[in-house]
N, C-alpha and C. Protein backbone atom coordinates (compact mmCIF):
# COMPACT_ATOMS: atom_id res chain seq x y z
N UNK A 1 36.89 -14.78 19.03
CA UNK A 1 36.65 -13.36 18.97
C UNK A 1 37.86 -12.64 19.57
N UNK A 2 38.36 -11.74 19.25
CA UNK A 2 39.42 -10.73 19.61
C UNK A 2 39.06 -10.09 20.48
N UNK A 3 40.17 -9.04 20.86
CA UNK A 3 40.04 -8.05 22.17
C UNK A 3 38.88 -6.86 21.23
N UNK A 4 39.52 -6.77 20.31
CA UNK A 4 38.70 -5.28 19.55
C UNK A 4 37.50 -5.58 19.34
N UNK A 5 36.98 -7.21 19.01
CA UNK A 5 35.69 -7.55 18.56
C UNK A 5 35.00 -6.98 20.08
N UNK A 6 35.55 -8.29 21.01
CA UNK A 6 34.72 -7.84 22.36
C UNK A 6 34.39 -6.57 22.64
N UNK A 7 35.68 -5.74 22.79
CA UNK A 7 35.06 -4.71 23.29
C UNK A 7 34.29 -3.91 21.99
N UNK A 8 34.38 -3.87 20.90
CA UNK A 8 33.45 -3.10 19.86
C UNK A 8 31.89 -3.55 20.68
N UNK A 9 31.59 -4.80 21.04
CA UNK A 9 30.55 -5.65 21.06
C UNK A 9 29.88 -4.83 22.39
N UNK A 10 30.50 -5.23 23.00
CA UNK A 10 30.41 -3.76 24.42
C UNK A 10 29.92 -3.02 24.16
N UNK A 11 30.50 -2.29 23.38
CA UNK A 11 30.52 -0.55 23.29
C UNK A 11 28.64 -0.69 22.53
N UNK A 12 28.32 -1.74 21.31
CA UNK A 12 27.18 -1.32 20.96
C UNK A 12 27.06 -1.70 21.85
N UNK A 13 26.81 -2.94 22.68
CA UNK A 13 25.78 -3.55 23.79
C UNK A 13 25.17 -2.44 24.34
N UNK A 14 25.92 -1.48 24.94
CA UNK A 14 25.68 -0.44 25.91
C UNK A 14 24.35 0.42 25.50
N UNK A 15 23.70 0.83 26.68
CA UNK A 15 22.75 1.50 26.32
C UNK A 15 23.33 3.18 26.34
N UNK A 16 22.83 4.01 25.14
CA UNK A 16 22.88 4.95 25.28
C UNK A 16 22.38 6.44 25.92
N UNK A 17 23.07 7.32 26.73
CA UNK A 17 22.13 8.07 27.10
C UNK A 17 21.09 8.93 26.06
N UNK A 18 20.00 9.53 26.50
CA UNK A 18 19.22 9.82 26.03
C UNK A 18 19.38 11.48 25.59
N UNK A 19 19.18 11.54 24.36
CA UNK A 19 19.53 13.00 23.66
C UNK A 19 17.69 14.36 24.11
N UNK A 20 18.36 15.57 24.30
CA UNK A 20 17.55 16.47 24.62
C UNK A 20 17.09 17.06 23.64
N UNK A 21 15.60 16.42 22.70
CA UNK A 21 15.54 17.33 21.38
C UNK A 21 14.91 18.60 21.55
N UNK A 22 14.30 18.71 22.89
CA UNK A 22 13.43 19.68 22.91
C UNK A 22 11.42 20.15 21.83
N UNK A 23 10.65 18.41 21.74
CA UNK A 23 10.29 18.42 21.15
C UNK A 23 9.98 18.74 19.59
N UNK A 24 11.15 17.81 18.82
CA UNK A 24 11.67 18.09 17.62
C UNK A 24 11.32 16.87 17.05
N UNK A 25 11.20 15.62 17.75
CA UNK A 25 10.47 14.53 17.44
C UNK A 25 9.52 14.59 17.33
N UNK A 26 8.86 14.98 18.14
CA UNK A 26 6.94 15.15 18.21
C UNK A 26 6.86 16.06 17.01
N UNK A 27 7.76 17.16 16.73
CA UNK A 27 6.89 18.19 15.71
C UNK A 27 7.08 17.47 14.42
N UNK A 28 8.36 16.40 14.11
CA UNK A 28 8.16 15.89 13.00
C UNK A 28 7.20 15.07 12.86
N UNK A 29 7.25 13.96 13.75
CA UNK A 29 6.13 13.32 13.55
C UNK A 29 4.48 13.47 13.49
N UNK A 30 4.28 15.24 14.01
CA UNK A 30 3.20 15.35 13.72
C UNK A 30 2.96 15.92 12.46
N UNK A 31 3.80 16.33 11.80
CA UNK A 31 4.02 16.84 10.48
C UNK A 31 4.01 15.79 9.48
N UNK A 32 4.75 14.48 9.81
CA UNK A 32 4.04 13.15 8.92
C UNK A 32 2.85 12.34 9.15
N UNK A 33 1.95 12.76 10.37
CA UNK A 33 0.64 12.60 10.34
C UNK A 33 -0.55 13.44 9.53
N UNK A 34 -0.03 14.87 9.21
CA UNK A 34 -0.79 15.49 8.77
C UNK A 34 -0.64 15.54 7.42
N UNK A 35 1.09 15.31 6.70
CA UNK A 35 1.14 14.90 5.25
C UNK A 35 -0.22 13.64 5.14
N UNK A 36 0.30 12.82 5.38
CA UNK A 36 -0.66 11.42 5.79
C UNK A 36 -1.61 11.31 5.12
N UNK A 37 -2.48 12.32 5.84
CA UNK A 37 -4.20 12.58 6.55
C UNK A 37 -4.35 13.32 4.99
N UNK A 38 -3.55 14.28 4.19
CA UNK A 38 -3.95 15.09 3.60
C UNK A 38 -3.79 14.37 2.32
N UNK A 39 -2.69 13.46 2.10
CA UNK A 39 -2.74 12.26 1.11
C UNK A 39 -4.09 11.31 0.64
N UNK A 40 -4.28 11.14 1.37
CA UNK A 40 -5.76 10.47 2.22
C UNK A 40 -6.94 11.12 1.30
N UNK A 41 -7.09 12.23 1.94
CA UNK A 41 -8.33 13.26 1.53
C UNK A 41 -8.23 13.37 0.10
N UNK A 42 -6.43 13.58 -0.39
CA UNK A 42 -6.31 13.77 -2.09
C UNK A 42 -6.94 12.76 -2.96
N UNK A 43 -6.74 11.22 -2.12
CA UNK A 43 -6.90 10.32 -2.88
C UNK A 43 -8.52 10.24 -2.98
N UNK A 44 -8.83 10.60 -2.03
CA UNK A 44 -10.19 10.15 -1.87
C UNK A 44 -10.98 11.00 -3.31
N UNK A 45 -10.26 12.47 -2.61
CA UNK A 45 -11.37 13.54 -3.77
C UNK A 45 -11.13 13.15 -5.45
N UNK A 46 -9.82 12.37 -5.77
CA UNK A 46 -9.40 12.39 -7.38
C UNK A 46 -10.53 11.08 -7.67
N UNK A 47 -10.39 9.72 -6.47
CA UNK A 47 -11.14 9.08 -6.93
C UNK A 47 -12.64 9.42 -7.61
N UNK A 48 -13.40 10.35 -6.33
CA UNK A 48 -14.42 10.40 -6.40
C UNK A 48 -15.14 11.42 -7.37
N UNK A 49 -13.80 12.00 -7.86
CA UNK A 49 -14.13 12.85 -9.36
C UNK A 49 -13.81 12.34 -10.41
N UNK A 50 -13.19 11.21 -10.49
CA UNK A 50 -13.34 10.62 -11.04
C UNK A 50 -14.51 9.22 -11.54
N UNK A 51 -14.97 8.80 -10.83
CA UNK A 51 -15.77 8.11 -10.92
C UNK A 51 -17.23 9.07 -11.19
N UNK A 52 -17.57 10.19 -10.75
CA UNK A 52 -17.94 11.11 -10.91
C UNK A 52 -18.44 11.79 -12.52
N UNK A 53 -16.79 11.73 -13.31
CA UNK A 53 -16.96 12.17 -14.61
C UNK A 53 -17.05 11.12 -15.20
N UNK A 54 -17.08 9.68 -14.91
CA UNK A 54 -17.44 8.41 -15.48
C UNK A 54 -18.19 8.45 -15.92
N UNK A 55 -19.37 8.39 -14.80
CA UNK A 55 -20.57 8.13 -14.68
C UNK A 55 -21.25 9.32 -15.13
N UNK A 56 -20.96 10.65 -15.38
CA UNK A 56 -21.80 11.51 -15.86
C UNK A 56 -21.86 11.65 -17.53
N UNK A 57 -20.45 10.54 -18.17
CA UNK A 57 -20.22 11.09 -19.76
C UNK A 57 -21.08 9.50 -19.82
N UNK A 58 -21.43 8.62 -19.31
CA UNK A 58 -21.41 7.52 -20.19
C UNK A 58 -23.58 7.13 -19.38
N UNK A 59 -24.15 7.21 -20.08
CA UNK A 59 -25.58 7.42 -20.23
C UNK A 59 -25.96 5.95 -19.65
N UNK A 60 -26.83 5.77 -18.82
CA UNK A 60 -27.43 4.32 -17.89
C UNK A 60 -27.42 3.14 -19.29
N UNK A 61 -27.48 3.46 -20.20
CA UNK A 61 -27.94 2.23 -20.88
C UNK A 61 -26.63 1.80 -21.73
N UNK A 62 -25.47 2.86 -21.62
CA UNK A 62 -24.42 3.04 -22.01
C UNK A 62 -23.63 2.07 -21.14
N UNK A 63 -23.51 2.59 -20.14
CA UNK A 63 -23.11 1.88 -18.92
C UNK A 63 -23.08 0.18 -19.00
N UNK A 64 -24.59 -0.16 -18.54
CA UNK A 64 -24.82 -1.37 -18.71
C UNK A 64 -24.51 -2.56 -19.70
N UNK A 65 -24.47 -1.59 -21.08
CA UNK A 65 -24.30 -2.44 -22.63
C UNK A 65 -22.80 -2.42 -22.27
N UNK A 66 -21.58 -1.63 -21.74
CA UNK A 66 -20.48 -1.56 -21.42
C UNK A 66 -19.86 -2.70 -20.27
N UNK A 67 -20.69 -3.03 -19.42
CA UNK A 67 -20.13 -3.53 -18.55
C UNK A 67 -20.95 -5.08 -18.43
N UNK A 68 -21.70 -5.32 -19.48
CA UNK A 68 -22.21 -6.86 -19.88
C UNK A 68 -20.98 -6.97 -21.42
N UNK A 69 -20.08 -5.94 -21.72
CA UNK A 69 -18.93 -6.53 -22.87
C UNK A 69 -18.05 -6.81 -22.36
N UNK A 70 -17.70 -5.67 -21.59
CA UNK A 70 -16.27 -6.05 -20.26
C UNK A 70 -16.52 -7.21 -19.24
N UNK A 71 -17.80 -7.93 -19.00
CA UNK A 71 -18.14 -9.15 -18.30
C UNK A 71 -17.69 -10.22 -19.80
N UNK A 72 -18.12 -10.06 -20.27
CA UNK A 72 -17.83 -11.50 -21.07
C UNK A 72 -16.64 -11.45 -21.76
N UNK A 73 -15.90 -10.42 -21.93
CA UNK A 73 -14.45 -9.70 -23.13
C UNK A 73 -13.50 -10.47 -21.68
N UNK A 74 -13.61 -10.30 -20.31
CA UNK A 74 -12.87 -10.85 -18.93
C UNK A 74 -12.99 -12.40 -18.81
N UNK A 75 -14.22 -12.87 -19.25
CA UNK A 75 -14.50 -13.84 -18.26
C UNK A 75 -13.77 -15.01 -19.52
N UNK A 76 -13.58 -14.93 -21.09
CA UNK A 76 -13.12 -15.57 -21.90
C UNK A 76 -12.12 -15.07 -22.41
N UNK A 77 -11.18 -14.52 -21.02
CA UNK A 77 -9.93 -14.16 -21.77
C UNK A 77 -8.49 -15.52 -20.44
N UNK A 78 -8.20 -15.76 -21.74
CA UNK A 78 -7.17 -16.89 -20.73
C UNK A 78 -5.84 -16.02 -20.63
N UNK A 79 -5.01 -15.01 -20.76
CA UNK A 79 -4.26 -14.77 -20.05
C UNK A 79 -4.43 -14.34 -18.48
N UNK A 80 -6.05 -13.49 -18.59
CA UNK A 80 -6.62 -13.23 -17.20
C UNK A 80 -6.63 -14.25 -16.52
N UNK A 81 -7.30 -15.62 -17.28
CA UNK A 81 -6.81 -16.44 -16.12
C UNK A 81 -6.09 -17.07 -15.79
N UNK A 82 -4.98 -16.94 -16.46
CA UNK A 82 -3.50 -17.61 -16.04
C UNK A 82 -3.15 -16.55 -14.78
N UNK A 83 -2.98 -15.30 -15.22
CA UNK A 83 -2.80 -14.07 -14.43
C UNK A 83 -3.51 -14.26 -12.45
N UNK A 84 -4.93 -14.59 -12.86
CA UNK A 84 -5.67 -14.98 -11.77
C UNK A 84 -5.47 -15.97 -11.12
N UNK A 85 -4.99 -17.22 -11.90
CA UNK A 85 -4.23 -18.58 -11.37
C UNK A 85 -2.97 -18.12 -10.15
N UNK A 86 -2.31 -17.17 -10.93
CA UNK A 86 -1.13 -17.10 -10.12
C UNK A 86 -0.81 -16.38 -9.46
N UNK A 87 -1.98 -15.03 -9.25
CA UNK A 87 -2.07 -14.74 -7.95
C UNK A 87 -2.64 -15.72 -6.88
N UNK A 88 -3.57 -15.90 -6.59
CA UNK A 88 -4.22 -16.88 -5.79
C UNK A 88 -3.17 -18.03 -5.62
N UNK A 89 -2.16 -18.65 -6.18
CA UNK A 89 -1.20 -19.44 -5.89
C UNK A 89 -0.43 -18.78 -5.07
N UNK A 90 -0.55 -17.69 -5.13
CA UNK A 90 1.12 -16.63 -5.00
C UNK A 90 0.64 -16.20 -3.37
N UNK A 91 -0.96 -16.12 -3.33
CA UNK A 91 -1.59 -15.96 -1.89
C UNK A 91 -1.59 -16.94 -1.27
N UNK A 92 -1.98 -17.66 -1.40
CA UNK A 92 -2.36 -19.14 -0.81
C UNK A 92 -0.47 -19.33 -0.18
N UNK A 93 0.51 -20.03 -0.86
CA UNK A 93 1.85 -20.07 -0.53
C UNK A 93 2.41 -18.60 0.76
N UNK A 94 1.95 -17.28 0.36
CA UNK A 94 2.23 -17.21 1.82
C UNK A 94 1.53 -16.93 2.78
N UNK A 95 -0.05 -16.99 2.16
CA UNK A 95 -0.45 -17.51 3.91
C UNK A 95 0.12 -18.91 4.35
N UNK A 96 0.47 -19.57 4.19
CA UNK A 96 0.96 -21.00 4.19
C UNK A 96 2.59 -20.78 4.80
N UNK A 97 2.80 -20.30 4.34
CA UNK A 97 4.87 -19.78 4.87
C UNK A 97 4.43 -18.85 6.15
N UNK A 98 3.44 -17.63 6.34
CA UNK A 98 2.96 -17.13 6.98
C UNK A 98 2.92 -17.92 8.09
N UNK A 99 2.28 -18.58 8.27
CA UNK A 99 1.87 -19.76 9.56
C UNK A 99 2.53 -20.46 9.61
């Protein structure tokens, strides 16, 4: 290592003094808590109007005859389960690297 490396190495090592924002941190960061929070609430309300106008255009018996086609149109489709194969591989490997 050189003279310039060392001392560059120094210079970060060093701790820096501490800057006076005058609570300019806190106000941003409370300003990306409240984006956040309000993201949150958006998602919630689109879901739930949505599921909402689902369920109000498509009639109980509609529904049911719909979702015993989409059960069996899923359950005998093999790209889904190649698709499904390789997530669950893709999980399994890193909980496994994970630990």
């Amino acid at each position: 290592m050189t003279a310039d490396e060392s001392r560059l190495d120094r210079l970060l090592a060093a701790p820096l003094a501490s800057v006076e924002d005058r609570g300019f941190s806190a106000s941003v960061m409370a300003r990306i808590a409240g984006a956040e929070e309000q993201q949150t609430w958006l998602e919630t309300a689109a879901l739930t109007t949505a599921a909402g106008l689902f369920l109000a255009f498509l009639s109980a018996s509609g529904f049911s005859e719909w979702i015993g086609r989409l059960g069996y149109s899923l359950a005998s489709s093999l790209p889904l389960a190649i698709a499904a194969l390789a997530l669950a591989l893709t999980f399994s490997c890193a909980r496994i690297l994970a630990e």
